[in-house]
N, C-alpha and C. Protein backbone atom coordinates (compact mmCIF):
# COMPACT_ATOMS: atom_id res chain seq x y z
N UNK A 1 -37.69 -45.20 -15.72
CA UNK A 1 -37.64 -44.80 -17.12
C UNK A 1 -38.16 -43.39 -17.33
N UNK A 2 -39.19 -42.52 -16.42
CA UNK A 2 -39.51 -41.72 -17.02
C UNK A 2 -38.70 -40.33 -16.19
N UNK A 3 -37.64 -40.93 -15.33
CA UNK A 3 -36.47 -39.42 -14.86
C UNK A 3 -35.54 -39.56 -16.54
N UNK A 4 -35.57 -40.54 -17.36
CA UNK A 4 -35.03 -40.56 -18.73
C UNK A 4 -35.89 -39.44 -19.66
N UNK A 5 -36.54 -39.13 -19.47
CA UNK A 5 -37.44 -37.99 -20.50
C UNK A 5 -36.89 -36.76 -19.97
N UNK A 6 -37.07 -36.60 -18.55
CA UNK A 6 -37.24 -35.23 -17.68
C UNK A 6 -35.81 -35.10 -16.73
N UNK A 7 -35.03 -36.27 -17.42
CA UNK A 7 -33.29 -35.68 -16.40
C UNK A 7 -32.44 -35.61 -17.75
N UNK A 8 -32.66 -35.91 -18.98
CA UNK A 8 -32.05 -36.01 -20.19
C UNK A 8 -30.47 -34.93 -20.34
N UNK A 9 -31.40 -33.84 -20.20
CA UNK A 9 -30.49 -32.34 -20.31
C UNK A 9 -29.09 -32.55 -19.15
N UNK A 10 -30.17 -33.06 -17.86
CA UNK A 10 -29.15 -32.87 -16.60
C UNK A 10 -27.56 -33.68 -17.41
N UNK A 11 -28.23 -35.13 -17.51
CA UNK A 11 -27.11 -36.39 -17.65
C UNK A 11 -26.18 -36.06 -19.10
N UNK A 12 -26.89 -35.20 -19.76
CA UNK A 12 -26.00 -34.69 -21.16
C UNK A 12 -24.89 -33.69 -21.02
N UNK A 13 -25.08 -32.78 -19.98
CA UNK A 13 -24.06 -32.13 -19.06
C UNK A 13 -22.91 -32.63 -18.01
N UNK A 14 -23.73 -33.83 -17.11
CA UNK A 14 -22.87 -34.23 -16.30
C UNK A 14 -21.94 -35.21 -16.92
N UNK A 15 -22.51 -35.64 -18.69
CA UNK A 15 -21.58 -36.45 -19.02
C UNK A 15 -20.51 -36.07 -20.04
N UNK A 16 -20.95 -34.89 -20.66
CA UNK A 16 -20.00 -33.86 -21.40
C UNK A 16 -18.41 -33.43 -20.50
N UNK A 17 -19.08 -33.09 -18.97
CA UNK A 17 -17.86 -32.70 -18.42
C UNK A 17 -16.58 -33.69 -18.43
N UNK A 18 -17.03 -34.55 -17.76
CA UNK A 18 -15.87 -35.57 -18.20
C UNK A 18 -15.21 -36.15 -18.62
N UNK A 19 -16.01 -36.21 -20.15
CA UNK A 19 -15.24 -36.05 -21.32
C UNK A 19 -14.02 -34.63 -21.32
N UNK A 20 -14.23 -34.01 -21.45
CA UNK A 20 -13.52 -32.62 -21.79
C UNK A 20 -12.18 -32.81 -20.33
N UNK A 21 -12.91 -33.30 -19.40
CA UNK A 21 -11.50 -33.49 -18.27
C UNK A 21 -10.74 -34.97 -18.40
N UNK A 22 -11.08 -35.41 -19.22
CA UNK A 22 -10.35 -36.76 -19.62
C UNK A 22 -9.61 -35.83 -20.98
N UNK A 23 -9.98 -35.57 -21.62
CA UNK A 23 -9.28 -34.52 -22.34
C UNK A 23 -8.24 -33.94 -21.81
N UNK A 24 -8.42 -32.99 -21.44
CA UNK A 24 -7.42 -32.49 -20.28
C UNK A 24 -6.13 -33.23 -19.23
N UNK A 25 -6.72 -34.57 -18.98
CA UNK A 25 -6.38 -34.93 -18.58
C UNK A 25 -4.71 -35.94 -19.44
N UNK A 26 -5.46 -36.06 -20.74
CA UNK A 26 -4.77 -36.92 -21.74
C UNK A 26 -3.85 -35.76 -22.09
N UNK A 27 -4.11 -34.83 -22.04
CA UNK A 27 -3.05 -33.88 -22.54
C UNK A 27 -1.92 -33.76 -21.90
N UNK A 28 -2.18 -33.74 -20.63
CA UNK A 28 -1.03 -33.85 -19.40
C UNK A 28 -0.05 -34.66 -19.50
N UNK A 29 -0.48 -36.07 -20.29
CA UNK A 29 0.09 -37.14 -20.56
C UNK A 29 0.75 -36.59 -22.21
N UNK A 30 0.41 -36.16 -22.84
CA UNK A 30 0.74 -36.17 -24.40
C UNK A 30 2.08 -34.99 -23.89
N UNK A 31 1.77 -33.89 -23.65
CA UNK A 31 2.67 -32.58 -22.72
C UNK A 31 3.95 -33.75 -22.22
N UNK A 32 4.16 -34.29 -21.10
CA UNK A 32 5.08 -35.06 -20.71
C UNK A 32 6.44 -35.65 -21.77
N UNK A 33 5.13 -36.59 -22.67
CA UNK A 33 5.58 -37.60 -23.58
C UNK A 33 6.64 -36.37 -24.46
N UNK A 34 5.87 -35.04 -24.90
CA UNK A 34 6.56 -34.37 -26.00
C UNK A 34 7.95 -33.65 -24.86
N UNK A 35 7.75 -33.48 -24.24
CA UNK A 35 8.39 -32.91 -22.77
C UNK A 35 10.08 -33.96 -22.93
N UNK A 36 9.76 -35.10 -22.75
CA UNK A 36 10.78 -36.12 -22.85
C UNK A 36 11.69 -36.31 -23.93
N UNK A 37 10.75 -36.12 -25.06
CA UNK A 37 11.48 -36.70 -26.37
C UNK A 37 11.83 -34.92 -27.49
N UNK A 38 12.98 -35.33 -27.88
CA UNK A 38 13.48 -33.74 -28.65
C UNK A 38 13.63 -34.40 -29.74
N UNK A 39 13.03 -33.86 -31.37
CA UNK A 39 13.35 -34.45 -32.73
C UNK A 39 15.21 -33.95 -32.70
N UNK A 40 15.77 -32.95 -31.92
CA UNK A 40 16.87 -32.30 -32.75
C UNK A 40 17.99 -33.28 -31.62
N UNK A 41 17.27 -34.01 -30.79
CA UNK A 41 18.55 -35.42 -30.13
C UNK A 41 18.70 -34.12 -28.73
N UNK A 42 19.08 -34.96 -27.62
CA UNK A 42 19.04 -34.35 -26.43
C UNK A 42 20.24 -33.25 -25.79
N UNK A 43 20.12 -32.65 -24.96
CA UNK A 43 20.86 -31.01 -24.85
C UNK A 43 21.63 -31.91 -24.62
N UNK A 44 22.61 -33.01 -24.11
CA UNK A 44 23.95 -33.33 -23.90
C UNK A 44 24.64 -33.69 -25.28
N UNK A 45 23.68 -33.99 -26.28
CA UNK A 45 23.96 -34.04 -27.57
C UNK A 45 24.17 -32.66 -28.46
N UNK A 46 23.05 -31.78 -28.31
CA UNK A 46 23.31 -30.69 -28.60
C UNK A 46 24.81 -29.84 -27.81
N UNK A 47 25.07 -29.97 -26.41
CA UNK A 47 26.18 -29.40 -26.05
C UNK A 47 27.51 -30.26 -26.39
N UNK A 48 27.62 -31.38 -26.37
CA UNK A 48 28.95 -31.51 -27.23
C UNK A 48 29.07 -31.48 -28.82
N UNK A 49 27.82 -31.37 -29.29
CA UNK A 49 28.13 -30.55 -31.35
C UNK A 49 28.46 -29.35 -30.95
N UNK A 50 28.18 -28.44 -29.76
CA UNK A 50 28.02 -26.62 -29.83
C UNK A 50 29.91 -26.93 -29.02
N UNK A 51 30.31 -27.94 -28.12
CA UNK A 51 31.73 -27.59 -27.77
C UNK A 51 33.11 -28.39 -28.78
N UNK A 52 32.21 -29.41 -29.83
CA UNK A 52 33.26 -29.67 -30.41
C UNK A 52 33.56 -31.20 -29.65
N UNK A 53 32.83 -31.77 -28.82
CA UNK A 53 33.64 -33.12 -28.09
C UNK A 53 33.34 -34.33 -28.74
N UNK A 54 33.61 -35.43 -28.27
CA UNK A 54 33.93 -36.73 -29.37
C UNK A 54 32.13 -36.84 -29.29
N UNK A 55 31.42 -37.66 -29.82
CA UNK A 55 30.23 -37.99 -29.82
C UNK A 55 30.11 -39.63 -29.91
N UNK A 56 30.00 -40.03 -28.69
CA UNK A 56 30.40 -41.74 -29.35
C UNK A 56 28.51 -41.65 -29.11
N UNK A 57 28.62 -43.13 -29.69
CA UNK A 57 27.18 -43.48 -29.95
C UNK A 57 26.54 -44.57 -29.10
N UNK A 58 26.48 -44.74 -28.56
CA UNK A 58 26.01 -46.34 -27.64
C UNK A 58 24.67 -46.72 -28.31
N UNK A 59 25.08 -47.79 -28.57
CA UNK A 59 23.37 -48.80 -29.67
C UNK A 59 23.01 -49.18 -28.06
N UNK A 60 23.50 -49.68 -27.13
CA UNK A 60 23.33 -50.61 -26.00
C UNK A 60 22.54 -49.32 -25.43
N UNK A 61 22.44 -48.14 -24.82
CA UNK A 61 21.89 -47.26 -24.10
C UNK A 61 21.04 -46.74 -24.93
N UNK A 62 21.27 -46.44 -26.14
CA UNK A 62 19.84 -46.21 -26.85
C UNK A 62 18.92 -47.32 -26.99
N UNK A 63 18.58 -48.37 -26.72
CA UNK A 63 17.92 -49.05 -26.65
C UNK A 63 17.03 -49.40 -25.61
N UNK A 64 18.20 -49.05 -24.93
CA UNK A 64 17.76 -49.04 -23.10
C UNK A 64 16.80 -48.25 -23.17
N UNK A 65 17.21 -47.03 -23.64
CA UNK A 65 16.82 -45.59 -23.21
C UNK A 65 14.72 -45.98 -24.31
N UNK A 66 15.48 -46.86 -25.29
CA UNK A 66 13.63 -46.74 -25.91
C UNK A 66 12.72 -47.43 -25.21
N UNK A 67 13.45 -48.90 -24.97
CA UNK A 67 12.81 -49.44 -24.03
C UNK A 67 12.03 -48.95 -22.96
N UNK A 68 13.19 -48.23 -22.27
CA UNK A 68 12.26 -47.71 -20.79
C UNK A 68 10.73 -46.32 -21.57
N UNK A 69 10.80 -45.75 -22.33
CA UNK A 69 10.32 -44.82 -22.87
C UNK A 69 8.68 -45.74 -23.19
N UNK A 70 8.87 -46.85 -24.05
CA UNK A 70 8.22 -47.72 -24.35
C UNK A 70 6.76 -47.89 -22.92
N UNK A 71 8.12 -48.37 -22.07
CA UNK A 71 7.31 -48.45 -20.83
C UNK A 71 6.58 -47.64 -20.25
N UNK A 72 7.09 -45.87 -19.96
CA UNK A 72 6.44 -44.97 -19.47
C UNK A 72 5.05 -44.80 -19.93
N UNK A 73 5.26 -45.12 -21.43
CA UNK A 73 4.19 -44.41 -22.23
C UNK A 73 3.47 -45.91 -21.77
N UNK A 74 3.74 -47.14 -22.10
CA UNK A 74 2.41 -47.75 -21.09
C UNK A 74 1.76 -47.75 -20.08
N UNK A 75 2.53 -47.62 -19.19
CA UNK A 75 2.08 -46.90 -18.30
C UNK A 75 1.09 -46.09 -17.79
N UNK A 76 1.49 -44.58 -18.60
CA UNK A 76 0.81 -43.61 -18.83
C UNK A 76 -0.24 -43.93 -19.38
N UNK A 77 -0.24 -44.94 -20.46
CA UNK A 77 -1.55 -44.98 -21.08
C UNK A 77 -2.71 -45.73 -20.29
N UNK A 78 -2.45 -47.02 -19.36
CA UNK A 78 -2.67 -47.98 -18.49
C UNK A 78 -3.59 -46.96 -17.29
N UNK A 79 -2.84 -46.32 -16.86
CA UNK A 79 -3.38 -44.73 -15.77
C UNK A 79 -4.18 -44.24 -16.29
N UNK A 80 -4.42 -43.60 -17.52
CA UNK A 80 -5.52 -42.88 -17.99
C UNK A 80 -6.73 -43.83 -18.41
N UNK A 81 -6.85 -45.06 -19.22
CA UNK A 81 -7.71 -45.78 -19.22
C UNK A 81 -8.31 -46.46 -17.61
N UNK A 82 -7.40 -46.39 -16.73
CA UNK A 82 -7.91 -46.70 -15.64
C UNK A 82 -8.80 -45.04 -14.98
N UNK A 83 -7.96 -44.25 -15.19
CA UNK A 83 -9.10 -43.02 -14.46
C UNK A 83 -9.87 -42.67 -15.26
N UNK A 84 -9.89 -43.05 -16.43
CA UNK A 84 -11.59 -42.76 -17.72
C UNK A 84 -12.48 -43.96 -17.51
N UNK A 85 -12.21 -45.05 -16.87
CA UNK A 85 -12.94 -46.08 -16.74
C UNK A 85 -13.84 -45.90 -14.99
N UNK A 86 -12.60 -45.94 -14.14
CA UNK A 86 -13.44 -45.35 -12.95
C UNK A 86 -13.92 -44.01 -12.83
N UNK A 87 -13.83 -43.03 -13.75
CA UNK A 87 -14.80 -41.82 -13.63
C UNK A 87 -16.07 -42.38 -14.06
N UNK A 88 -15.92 -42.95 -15.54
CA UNK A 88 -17.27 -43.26 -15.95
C UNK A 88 -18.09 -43.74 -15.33
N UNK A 89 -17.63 -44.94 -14.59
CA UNK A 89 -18.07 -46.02 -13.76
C UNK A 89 -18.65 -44.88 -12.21
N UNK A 90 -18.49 -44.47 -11.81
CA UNK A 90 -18.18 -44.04 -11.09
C UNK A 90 -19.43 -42.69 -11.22
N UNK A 91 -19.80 -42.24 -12.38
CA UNK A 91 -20.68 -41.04 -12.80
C UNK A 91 -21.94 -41.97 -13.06
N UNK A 92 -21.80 -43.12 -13.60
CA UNK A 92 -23.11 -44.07 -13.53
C UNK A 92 -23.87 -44.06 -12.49
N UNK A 93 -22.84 -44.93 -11.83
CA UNK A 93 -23.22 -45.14 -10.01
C UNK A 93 -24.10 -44.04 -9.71
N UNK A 94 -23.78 -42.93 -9.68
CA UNK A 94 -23.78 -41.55 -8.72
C UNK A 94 -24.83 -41.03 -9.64
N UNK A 95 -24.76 -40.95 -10.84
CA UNK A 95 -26.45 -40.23 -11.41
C UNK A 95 -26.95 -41.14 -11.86
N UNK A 96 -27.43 -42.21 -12.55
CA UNK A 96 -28.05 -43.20 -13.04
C UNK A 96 -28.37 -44.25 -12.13
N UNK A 97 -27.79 -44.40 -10.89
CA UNK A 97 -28.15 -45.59 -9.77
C UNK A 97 -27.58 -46.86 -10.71
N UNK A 98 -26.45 -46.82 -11.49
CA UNK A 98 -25.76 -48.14 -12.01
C UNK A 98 -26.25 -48.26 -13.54
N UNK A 99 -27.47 -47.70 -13.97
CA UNK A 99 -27.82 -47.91 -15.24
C UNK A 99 -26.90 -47.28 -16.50
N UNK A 100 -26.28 -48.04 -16.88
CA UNK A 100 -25.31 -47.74 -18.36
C UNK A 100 -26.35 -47.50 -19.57
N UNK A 101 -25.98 -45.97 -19.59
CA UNK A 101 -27.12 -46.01 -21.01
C UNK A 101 -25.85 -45.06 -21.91
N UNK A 102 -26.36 -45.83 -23.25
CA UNK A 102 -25.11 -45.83 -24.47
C UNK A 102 -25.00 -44.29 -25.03
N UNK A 103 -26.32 -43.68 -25.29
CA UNK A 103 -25.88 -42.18 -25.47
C UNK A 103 -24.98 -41.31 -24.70
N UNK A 104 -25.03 -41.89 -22.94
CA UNK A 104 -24.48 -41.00 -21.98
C UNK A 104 -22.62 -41.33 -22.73
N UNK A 105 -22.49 -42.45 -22.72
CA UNK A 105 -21.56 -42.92 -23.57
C UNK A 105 -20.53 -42.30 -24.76
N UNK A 106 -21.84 -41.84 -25.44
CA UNK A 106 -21.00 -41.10 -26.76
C UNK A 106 -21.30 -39.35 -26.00
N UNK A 107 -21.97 -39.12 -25.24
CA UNK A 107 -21.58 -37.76 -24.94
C UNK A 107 -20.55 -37.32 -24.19
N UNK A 108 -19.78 -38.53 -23.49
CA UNK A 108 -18.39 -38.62 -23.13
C UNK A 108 -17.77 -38.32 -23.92
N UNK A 109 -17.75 -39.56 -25.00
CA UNK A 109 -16.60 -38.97 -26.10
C UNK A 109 -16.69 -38.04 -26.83
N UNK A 110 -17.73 -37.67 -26.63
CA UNK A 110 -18.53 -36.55 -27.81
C UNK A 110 -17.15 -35.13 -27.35
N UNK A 111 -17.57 -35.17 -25.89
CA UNK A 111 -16.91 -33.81 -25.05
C UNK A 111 -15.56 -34.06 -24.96
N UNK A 112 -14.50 -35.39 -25.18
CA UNK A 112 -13.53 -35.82 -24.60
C UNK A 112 -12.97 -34.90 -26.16
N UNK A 113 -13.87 -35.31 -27.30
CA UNK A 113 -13.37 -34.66 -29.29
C UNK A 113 -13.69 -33.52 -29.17
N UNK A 114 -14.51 -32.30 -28.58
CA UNK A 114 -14.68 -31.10 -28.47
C UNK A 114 -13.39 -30.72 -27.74
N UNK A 115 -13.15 -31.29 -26.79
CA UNK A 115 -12.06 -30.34 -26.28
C UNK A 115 -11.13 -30.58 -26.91
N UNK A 116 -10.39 -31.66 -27.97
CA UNK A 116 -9.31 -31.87 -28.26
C UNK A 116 -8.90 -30.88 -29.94
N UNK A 117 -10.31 -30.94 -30.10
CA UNK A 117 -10.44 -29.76 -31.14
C UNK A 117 -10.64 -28.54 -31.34
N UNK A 118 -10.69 -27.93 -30.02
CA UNK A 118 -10.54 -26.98 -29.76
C UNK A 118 -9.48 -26.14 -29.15
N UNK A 119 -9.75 -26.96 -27.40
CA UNK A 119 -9.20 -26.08 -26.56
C UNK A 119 -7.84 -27.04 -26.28
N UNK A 120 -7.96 -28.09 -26.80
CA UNK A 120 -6.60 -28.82 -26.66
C UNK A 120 -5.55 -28.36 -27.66
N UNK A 121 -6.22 -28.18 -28.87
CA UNK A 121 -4.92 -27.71 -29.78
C UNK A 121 -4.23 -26.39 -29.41
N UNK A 122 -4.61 -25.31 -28.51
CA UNK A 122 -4.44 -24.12 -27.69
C UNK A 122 -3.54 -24.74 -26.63
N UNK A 123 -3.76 -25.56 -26.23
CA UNK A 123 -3.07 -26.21 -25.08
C UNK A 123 -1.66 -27.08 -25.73
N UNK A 124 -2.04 -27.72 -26.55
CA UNK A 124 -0.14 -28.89 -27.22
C UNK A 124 0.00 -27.27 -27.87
N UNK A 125 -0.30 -26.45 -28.58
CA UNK A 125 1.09 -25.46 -29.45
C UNK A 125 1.39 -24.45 -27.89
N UNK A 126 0.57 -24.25 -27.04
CA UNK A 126 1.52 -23.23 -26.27
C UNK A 126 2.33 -24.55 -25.60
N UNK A 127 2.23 -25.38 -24.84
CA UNK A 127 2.70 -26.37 -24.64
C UNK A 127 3.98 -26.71 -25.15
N UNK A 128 4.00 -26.69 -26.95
CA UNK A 128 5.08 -27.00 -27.17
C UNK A 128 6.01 -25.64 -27.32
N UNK A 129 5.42 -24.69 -27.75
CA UNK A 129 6.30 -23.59 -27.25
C UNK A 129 7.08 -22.96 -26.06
N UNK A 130 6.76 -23.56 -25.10
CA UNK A 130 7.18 -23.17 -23.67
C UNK A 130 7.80 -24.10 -23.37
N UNK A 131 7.96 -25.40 -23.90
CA UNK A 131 8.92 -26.45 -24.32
C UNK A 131 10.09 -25.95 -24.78
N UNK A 132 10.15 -25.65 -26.14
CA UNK A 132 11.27 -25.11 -26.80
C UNK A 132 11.65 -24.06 -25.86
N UNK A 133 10.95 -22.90 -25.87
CA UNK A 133 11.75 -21.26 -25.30
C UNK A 133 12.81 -22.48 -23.81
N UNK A 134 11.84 -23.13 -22.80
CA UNK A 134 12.38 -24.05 -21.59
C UNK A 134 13.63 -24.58 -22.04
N UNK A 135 13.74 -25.44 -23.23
CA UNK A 135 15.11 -26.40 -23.83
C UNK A 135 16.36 -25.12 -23.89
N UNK A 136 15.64 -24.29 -24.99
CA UNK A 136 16.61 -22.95 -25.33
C UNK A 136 17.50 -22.10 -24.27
N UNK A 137 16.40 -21.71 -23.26
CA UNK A 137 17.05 -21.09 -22.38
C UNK A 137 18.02 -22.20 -21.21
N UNK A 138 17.52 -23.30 -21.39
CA UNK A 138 18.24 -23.94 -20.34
C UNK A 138 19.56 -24.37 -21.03
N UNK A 139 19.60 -24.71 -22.14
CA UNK A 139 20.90 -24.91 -23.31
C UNK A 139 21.92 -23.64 -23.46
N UNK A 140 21.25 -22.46 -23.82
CA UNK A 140 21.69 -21.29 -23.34
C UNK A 140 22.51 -21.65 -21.79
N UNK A 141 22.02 -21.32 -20.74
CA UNK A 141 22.38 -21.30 -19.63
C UNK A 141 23.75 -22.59 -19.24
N UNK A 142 23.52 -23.65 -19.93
CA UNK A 142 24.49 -24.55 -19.54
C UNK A 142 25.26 -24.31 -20.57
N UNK A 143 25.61 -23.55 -21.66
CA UNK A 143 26.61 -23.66 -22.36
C UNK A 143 27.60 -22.08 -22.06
N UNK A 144 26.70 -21.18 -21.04
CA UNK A 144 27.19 -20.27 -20.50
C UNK A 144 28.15 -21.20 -19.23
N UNK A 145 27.72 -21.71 -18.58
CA UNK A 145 28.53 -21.84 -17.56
C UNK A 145 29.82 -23.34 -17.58
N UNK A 146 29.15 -23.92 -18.77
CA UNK A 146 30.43 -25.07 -19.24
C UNK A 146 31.27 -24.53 -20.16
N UNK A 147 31.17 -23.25 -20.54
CA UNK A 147 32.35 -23.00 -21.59
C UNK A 147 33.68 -22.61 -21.04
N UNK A 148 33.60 -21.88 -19.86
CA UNK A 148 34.70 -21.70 -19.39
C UNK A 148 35.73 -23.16 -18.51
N UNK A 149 34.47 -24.40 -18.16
CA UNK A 149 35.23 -25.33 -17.57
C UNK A 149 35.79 -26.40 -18.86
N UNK A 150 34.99 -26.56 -20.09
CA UNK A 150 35.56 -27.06 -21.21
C UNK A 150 36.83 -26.77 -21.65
N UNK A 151 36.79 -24.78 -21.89
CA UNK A 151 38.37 -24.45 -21.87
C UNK A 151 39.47 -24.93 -21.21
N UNK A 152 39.05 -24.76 -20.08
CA UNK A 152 39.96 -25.19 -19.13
C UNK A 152 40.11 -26.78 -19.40
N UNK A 153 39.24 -27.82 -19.43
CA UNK A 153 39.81 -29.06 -19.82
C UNK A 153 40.33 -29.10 -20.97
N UNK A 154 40.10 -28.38 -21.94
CA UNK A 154 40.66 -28.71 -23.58
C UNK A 154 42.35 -28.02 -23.04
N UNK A 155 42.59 -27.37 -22.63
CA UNK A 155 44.06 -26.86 -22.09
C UNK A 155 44.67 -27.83 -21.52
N UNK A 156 43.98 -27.97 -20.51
CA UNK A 156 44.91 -29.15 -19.89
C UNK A 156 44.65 -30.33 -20.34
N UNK A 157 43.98 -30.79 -21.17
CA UNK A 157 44.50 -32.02 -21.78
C UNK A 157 45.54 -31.68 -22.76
N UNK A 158 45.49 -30.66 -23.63
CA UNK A 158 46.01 -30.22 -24.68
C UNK A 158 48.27 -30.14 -23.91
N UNK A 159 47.88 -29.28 -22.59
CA UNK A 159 49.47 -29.63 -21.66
C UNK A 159 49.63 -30.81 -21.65
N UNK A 160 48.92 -31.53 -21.03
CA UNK A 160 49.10 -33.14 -20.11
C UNK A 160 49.95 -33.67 -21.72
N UNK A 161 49.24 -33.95 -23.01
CA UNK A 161 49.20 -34.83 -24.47
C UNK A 161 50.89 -34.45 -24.83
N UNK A 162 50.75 -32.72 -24.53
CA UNK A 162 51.99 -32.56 -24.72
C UNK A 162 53.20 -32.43 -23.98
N UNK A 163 53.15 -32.59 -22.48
CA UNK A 163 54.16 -33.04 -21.36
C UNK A 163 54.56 -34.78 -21.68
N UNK A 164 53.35 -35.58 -22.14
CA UNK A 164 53.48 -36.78 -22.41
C UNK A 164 54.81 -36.82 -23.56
N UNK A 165 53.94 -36.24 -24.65
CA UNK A 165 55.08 -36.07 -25.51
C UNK A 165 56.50 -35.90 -25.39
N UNK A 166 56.70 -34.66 -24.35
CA UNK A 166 57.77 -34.37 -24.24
C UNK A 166 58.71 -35.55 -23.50
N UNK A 167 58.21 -36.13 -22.36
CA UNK A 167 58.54 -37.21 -21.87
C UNK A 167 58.95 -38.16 -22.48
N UNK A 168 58.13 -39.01 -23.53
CA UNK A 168 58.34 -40.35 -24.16
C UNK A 168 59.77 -39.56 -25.41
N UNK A 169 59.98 -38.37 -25.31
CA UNK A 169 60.86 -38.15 -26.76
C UNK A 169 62.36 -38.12 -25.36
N UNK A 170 62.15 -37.41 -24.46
CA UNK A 170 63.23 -37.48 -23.59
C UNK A 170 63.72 -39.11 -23.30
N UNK A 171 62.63 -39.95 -23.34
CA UNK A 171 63.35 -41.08 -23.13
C UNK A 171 64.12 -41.70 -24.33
N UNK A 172 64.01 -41.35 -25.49
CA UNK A 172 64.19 -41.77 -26.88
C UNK A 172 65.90 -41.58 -26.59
């Protein structure tokens, strides 16, 4: 009890850090999640509104598609409560000799809300900006190099529809 008077400072540090890297760490996970999902519907969606092609809708694959999403993010979440649980566990052991004391506790979370209010919100807006410019330029880039093979299919379907034509009127 009395390295509790005279290690106080030490264990308020060693337990701050880990907070702030569970922070960090959750961000990696939040980054991903926003990484995956686009409010404006996905670049194969965006490239057939920008070429003009049919847009069918599948209820059956969007569902799929939430489902599995559903899952990742459990997942993900399952992983991080498991590596915030064995760090903690794990920082007990190693400075306290096993003793769980409840302040060390909230100075976890204390540091896990400092960083998310700070240096995390620095982290999701460049994050999501290097997101977008990433979507942009890569949408850019594939609508550079599918426009000329689109042409080319909108032609030759546009021959083929009308060789058909010509055919079924020759048989008339």
């Amino acid at each position: 009890m009395i390295s509790f008077f005279y290690d106080s400072y030490r264990l308020i540090l060693f337990f701050l850090i880990p907070g702030i890297i569970l922070g960090a760490i959750y961000d990696v996970f939040r980054i991903s999640r926003m990484a995956r999902s686009n409010p404006k519907g996905s670049i194969v969606v965006m490239l057939r509104k920008h070429f003009k092609l049919s847009q069918t809708y599948d209820v059956q694959h969007e569902q799929k598609k939430n489902k599995l999403e559903r899952i990742i993010v459990f997942l993900e979440d399952f992983i991080f409560c498991t590596m915030a649980s064995l760090m903690e566990i794990l920082l007990f052991y190693h400075l306290n000799g096993g003793v769980i004391r409840v302040y060390a506790i909230f100075i976890s979370v204390l540091g896990f809300v400092l960083y998310k209010i700070t240096l995390g919100r620095l982290v999701m807006l460049l994050a999501k900006n290097i997101i977008y410019v990433f979507r942009r330029i890569l949408y850019f880039l594939l609508c550079v190099i599918l426009s000329p093979l689109v042409f080319i299919g909108k032609r030759l379907y546009r021959l083929k529809k009308k060789h058909k034509k010509e055919k079924d009127e020759e048989m008339i």
